[in-house]
N, C-alpha and C. Protein backbone atom coordinates (compact mmCIF):
# COMPACT_ATOMS: atom_id res chain seq x y z
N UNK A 1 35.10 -159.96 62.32
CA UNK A 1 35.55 -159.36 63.54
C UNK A 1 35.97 -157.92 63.29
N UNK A 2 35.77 -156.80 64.23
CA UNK A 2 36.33 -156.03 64.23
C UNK A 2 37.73 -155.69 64.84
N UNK A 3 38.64 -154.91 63.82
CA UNK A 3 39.88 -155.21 64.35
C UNK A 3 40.36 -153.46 64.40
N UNK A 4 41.54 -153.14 65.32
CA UNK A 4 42.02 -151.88 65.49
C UNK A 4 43.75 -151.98 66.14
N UNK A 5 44.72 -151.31 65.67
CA UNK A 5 45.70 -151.12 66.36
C UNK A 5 45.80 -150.50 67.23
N UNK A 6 46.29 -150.46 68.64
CA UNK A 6 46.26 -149.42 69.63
C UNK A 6 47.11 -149.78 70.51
N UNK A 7 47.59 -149.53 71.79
CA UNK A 7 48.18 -148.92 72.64
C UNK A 7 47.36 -148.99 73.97
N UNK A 8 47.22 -150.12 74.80
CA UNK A 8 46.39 -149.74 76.07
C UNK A 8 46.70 -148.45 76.62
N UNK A 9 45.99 -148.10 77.61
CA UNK A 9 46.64 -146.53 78.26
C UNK A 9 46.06 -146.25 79.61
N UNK A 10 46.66 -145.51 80.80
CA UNK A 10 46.35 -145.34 82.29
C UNK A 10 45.86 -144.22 82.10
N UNK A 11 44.94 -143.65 82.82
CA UNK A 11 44.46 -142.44 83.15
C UNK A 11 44.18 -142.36 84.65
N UNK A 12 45.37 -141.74 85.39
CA UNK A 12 45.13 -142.17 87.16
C UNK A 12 43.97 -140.99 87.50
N UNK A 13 43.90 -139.78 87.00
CA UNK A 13 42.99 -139.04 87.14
C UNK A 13 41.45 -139.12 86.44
N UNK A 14 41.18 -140.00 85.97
CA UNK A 14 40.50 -140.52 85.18
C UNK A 14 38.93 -140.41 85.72
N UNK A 15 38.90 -140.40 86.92
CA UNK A 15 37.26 -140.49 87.89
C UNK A 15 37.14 -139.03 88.19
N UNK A 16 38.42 -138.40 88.60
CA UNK A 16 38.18 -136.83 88.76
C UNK A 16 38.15 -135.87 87.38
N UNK A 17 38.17 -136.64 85.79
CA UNK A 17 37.64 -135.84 84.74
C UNK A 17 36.40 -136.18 84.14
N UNK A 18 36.19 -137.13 84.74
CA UNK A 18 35.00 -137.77 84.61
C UNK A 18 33.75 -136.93 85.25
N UNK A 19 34.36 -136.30 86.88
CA UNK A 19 33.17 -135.65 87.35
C UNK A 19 33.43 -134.33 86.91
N UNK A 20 34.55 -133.56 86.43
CA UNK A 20 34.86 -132.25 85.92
C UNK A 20 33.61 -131.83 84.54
N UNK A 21 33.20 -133.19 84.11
CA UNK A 21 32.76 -133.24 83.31
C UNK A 21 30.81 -133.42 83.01
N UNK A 22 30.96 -133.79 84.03
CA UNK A 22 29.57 -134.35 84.71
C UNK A 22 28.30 -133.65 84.32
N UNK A 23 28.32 -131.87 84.79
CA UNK A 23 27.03 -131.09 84.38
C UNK A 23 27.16 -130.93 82.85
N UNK A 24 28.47 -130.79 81.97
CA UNK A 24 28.61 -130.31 81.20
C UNK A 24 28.16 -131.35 79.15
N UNK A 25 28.78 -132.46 80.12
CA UNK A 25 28.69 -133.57 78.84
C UNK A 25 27.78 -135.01 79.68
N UNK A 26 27.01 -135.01 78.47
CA UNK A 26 26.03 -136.80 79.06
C UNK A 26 26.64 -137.91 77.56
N UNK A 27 26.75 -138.66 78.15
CA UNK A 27 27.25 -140.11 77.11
C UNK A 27 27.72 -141.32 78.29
N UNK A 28 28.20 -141.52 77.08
CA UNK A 28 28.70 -143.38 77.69
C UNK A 28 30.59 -142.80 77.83
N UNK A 29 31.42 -143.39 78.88
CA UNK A 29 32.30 -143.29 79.31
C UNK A 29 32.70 -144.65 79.11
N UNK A 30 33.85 -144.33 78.40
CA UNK A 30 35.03 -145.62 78.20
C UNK A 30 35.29 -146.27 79.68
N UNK A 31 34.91 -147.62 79.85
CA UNK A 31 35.69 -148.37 81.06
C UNK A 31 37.30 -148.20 81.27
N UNK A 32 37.87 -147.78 82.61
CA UNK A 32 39.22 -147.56 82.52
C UNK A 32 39.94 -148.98 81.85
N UNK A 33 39.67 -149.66 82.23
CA UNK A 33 40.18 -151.03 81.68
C UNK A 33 40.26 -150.98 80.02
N UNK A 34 39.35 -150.18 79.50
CA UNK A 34 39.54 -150.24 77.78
C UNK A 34 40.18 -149.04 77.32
N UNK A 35 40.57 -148.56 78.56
CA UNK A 35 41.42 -147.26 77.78
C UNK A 35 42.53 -147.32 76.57
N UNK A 36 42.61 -146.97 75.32
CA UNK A 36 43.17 -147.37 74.65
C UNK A 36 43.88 -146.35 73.48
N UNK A 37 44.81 -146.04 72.85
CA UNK A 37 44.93 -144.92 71.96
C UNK A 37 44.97 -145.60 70.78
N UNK A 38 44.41 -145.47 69.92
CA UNK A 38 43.76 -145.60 68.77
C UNK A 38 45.17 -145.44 67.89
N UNK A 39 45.72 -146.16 67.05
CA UNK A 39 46.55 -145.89 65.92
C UNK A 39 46.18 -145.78 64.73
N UNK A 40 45.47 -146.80 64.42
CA UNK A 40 44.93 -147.41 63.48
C UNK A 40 43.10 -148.17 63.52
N UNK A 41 42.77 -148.16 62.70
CA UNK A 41 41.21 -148.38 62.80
C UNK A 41 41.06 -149.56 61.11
N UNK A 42 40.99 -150.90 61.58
CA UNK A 42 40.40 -151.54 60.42
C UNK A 42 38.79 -151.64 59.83
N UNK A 43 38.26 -151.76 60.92
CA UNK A 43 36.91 -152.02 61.00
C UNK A 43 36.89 -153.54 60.78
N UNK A 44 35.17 -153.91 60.20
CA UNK A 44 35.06 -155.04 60.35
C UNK A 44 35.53 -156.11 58.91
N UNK A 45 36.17 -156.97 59.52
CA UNK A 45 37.51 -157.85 58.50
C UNK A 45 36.80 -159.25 59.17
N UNK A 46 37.52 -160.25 57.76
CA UNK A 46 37.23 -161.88 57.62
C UNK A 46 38.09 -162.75 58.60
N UNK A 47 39.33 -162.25 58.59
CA UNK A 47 40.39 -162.54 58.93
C UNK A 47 41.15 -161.78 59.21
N UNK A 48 42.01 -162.10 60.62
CA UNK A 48 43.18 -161.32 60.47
C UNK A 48 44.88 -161.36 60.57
N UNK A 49 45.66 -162.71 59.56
CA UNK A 49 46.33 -163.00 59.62
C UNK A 49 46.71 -162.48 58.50
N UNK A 50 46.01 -161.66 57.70
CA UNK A 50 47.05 -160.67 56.34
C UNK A 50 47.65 -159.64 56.79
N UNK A 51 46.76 -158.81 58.26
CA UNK A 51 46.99 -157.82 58.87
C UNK A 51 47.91 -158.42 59.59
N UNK A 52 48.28 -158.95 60.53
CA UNK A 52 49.25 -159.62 61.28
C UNK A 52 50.41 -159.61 60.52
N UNK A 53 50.38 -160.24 59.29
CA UNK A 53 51.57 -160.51 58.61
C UNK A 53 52.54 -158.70 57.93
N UNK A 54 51.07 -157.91 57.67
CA UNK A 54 51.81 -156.79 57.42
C UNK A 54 52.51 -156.30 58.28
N UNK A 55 51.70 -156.08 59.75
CA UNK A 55 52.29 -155.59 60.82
C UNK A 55 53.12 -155.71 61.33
N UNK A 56 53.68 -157.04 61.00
CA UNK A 56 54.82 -157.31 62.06
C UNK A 56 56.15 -157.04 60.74
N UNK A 57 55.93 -156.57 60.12
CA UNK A 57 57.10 -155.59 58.90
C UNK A 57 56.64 -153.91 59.26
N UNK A 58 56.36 -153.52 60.00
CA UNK A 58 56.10 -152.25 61.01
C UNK A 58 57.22 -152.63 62.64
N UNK A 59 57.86 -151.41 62.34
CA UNK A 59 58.19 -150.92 63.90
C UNK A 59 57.44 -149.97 64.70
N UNK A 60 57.05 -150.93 65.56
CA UNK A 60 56.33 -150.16 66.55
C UNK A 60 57.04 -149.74 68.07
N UNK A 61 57.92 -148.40 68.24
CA UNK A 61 58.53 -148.35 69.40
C UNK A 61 57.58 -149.08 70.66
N UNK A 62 58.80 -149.63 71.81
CA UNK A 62 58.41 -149.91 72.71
C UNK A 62 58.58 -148.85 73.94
N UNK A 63 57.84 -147.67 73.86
CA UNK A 63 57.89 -146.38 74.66
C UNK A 63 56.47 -145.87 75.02
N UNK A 64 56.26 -145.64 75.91
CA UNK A 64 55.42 -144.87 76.76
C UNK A 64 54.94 -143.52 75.82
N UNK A 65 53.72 -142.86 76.07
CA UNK A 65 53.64 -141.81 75.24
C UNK A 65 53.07 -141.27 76.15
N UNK A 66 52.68 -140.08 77.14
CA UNK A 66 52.02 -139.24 77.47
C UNK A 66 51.16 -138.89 76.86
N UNK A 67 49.91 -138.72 77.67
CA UNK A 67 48.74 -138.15 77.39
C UNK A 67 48.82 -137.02 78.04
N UNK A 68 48.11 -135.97 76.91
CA UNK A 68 48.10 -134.46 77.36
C UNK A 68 47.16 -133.94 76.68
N UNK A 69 46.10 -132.98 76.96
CA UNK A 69 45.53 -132.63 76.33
C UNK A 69 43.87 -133.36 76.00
N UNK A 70 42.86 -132.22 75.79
CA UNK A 70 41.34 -132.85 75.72
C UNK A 70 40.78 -132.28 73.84
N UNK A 71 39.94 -133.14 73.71
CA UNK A 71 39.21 -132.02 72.46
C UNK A 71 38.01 -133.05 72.11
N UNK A 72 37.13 -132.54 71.36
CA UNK A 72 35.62 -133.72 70.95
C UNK A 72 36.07 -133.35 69.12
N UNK A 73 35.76 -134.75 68.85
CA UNK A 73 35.61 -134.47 67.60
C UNK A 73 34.20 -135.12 66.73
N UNK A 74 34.40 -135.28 65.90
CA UNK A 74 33.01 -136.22 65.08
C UNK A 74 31.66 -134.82 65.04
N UNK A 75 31.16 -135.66 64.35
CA UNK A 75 30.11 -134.78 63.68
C UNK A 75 29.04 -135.47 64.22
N UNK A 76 27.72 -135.16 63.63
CA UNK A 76 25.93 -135.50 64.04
C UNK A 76 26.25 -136.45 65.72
N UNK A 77 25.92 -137.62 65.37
CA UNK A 77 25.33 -138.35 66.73
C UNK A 77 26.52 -138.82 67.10
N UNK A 78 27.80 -138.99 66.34
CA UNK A 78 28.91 -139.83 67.21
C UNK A 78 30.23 -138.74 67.29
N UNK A 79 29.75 -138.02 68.21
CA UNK A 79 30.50 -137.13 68.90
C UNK A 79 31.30 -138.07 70.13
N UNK A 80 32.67 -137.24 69.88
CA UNK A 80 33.42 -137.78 70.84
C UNK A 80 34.40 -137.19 71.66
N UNK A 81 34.56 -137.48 73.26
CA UNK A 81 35.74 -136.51 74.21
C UNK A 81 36.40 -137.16 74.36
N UNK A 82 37.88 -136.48 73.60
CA UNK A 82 39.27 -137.67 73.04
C UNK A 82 40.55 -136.78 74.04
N UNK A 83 40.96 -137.58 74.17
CA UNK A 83 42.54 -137.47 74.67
C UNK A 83 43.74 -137.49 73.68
N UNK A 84 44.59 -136.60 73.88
CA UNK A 84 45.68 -136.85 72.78
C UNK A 84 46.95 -137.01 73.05
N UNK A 85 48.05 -137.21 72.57
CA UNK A 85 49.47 -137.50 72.93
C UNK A 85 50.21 -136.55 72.90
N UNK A 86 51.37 -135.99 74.01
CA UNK A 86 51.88 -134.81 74.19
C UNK A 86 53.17 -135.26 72.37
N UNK A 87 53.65 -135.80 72.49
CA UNK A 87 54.77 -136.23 71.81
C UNK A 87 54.24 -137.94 71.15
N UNK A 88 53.93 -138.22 69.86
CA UNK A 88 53.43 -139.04 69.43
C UNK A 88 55.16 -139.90 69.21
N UNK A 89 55.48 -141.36 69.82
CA UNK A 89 56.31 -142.18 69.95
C UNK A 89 56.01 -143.39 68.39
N UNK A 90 54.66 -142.94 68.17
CA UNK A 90 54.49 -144.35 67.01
C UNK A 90 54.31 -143.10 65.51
N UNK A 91 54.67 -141.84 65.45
CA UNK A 91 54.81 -141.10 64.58
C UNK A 91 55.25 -141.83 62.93
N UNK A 92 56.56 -142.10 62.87
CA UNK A 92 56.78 -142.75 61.66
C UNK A 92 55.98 -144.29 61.56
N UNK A 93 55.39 -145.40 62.45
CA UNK A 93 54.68 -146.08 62.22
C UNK A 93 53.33 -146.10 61.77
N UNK A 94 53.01 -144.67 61.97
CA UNK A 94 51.86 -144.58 61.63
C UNK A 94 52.14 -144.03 59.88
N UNK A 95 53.14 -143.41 59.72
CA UNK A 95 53.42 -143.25 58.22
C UNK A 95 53.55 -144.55 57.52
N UNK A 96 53.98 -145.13 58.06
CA UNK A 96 54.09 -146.68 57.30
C UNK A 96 52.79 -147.00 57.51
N UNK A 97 51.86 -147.77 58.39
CA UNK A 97 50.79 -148.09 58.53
C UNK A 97 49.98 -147.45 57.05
N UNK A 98 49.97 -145.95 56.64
CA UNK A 98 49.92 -145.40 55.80
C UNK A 98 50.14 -146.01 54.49
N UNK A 99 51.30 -146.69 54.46
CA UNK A 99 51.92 -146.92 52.93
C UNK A 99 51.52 -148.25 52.76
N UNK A 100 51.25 -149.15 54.06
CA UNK A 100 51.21 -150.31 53.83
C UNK A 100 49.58 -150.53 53.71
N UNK A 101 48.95 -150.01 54.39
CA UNK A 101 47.21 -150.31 54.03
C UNK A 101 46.59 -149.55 53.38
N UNK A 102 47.39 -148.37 52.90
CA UNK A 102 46.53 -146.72 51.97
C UNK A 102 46.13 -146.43 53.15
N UNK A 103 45.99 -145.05 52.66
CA UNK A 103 44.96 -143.64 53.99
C UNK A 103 43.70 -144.20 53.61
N UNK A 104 43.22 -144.23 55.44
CA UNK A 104 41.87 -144.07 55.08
C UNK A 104 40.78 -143.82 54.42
N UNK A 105 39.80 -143.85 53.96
CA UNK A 105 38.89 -142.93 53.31
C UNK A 105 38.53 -141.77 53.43
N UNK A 106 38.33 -141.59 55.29
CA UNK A 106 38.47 -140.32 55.62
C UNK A 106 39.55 -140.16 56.51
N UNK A 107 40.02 -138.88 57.11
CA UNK A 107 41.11 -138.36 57.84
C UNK A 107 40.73 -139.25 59.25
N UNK A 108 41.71 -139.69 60.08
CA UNK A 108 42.00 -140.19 61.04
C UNK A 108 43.23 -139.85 62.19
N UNK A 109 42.65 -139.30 63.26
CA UNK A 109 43.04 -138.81 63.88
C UNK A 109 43.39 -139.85 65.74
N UNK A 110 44.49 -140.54 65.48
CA UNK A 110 45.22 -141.11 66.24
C UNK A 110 44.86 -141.00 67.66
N UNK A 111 43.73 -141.49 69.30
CA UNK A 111 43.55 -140.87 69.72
C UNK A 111 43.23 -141.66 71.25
N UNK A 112 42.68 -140.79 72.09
CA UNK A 112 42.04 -141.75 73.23
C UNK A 112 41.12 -141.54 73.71
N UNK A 113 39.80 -142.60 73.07
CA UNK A 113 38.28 -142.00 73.27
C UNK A 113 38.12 -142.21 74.85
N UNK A 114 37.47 -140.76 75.46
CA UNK A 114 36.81 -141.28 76.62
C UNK A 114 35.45 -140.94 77.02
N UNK A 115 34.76 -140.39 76.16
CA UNK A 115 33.27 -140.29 76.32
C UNK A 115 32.72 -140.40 74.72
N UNK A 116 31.66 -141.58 74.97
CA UNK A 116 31.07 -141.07 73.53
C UNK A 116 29.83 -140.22 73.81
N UNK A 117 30.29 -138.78 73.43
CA UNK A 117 28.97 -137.83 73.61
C UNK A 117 27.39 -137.81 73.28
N UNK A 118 26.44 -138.04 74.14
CA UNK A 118 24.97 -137.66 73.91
C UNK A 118 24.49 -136.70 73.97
N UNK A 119 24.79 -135.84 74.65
CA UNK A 119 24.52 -134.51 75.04
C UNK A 119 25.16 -133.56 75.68
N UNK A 120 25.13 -132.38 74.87
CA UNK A 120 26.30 -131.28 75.63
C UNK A 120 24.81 -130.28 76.28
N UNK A 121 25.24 -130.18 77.49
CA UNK A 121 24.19 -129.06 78.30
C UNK A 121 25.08 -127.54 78.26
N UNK A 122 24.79 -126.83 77.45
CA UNK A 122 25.73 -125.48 77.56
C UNK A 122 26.85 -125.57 77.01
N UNK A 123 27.98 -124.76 77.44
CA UNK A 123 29.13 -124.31 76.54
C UNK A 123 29.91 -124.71 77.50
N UNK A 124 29.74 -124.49 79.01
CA UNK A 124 31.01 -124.88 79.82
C UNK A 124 31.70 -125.96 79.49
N UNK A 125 31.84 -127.16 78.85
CA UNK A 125 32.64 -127.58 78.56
C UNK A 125 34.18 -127.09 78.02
N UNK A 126 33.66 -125.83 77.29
CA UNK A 126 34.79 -125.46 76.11
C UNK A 126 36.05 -124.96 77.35
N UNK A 127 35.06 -124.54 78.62
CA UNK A 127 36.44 -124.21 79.89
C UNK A 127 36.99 -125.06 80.51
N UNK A 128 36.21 -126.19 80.38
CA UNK A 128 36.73 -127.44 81.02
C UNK A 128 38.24 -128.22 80.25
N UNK A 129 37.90 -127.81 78.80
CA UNK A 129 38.86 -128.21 78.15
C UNK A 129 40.29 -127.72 77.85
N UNK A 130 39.61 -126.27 77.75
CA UNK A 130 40.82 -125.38 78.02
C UNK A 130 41.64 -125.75 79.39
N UNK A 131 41.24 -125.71 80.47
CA UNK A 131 42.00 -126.16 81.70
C UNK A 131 42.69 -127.49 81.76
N UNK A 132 42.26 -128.10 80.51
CA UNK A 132 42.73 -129.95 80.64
C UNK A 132 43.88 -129.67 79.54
N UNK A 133 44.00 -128.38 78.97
CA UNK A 133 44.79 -128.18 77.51
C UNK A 133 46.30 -129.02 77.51
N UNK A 134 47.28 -128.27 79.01
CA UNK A 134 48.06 -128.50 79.02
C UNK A 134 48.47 -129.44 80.09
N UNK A 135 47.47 -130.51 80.48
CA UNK A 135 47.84 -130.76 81.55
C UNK A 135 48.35 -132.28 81.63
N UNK A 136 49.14 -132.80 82.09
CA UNK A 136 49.71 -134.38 81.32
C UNK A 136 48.21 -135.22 82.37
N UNK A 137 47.61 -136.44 81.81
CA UNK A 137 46.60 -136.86 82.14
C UNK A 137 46.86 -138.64 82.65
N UNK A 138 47.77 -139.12 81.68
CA UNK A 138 48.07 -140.92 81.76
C UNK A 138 49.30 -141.00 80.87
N UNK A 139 49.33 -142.07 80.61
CA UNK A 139 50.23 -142.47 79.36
C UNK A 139 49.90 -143.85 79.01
N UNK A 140 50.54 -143.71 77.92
CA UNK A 140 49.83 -145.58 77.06
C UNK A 140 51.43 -146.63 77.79
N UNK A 141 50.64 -147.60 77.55
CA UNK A 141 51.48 -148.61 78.14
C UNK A 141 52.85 -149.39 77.73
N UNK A 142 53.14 -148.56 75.98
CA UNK A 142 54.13 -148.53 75.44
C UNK A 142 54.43 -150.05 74.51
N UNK A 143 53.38 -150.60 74.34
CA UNK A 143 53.50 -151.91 73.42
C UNK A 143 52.36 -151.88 72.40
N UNK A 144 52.15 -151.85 71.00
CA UNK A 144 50.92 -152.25 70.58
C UNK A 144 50.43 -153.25 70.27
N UNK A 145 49.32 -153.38 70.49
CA UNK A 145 48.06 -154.77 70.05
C UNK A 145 47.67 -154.48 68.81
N UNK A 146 47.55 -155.64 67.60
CA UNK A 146 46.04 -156.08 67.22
C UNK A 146 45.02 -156.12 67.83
N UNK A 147 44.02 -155.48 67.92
CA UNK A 147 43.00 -155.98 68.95
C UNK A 147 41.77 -156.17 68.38
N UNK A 148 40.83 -157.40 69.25
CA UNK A 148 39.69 -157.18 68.11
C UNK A 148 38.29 -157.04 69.09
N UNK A 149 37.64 -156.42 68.62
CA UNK A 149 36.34 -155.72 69.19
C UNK A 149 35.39 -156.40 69.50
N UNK A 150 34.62 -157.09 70.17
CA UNK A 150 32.90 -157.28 70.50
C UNK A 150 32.27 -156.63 70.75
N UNK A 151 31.37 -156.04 70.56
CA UNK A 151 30.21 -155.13 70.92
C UNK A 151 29.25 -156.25 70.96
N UNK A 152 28.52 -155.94 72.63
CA UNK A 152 28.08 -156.46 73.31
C UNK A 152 26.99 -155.34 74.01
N UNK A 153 26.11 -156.00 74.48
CA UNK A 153 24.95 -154.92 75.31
C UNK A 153 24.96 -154.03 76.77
N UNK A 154 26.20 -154.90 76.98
CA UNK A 154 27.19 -154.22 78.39
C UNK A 154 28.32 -153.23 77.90
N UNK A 155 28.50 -153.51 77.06
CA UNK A 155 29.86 -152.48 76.48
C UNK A 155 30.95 -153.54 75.66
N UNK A 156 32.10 -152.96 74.54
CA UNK A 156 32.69 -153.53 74.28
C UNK A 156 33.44 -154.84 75.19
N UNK A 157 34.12 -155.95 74.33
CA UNK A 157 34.91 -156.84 74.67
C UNK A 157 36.30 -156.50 73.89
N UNK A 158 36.91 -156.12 74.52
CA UNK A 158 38.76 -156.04 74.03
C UNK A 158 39.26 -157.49 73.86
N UNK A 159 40.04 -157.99 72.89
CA UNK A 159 40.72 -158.67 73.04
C UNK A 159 42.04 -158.63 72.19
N UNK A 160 43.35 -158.55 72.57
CA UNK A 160 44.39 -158.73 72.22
C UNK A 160 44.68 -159.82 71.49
N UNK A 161 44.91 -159.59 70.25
CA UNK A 161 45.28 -160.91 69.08
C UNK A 161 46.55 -160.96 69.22
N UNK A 162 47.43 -160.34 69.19
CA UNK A 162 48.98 -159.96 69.03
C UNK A 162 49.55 -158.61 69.27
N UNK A 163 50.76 -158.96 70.27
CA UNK A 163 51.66 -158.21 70.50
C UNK A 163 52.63 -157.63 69.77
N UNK A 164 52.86 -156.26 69.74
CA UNK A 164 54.28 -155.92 68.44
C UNK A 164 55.20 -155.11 69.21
């Protein structure tokens, strides 16, 4: 199964950045329902009751985080238009998360995917983003999941293993 820590999350403006976005970027758009901020990323695991057991020796505040702010990151084909947190609430958990599973292999950047990019038509995006720079967008729902992934031919399946 694939497994990930995260943070569900609201985006009430969410259909009007969607069309802000429209001439500028082509991909697949996160379902509002899977909106999610990314803490942590396991990938694909046997089990996940070793992870469970670490986690729940993690404090994970029970606080709201604002979303603020746009940017794409990733390289070649899995480009991505991410959302980020004005004030990160799971800051020292994610330092632990750190100590308790090692850093990644590569750098990981804590986040909230909402387009996976296929195609950029032009540069206007880069104004689109600038205008989204400072602007508060949703916030996460202030509890984190285990969650574990299906990929499916319709789009992912979320499912919540455990609450922290």
């Amino acid at each position: 199964m694939r497994l990930f820590l995260a943070s569900f999350a609201t985006i009430p403006e969410y259909a009007f950045l969607q069309k802000e976005f429209e001439h500028s970027l082509e991909g697949k758009w996160v379902e509002p329902e899977n909106l999610h901020y990314t803490l942590w990323f396991f990938g694909q695991q046997q089990e996940s009751e070793s992870i469970i057991k670490k986690l729940r020796q993690i404090h994970f505040p029970h606080q709201r985080g604002i979303i603020q702010g746009l940017g794409i990151m990733g390289g070649g084909h899995r480009k991505i238009l991410y959302a980020k947190l004005r004030h990160n609430p799971y800051k020292k958990s994610l330092q632990a998360l750190g100590e308790c599973f090692g850093m990644p292999r590569r750098p990981f950047n804590a986040h909230v995917t909402l387009l996976r990019i296929k195609r950029k038509n032009g540069d206007d995006y880069h104004k689109i983003l600038r205008a989204w720079r400072h602007r508060e967008i949703g916030f996460t729902h202030g509890q984190v999941a285990l969650i574990s992934s299906q990929i499916t031919e319709t789009g992912p399946i979320y499912t919540p293993l455990v609450y922290f």
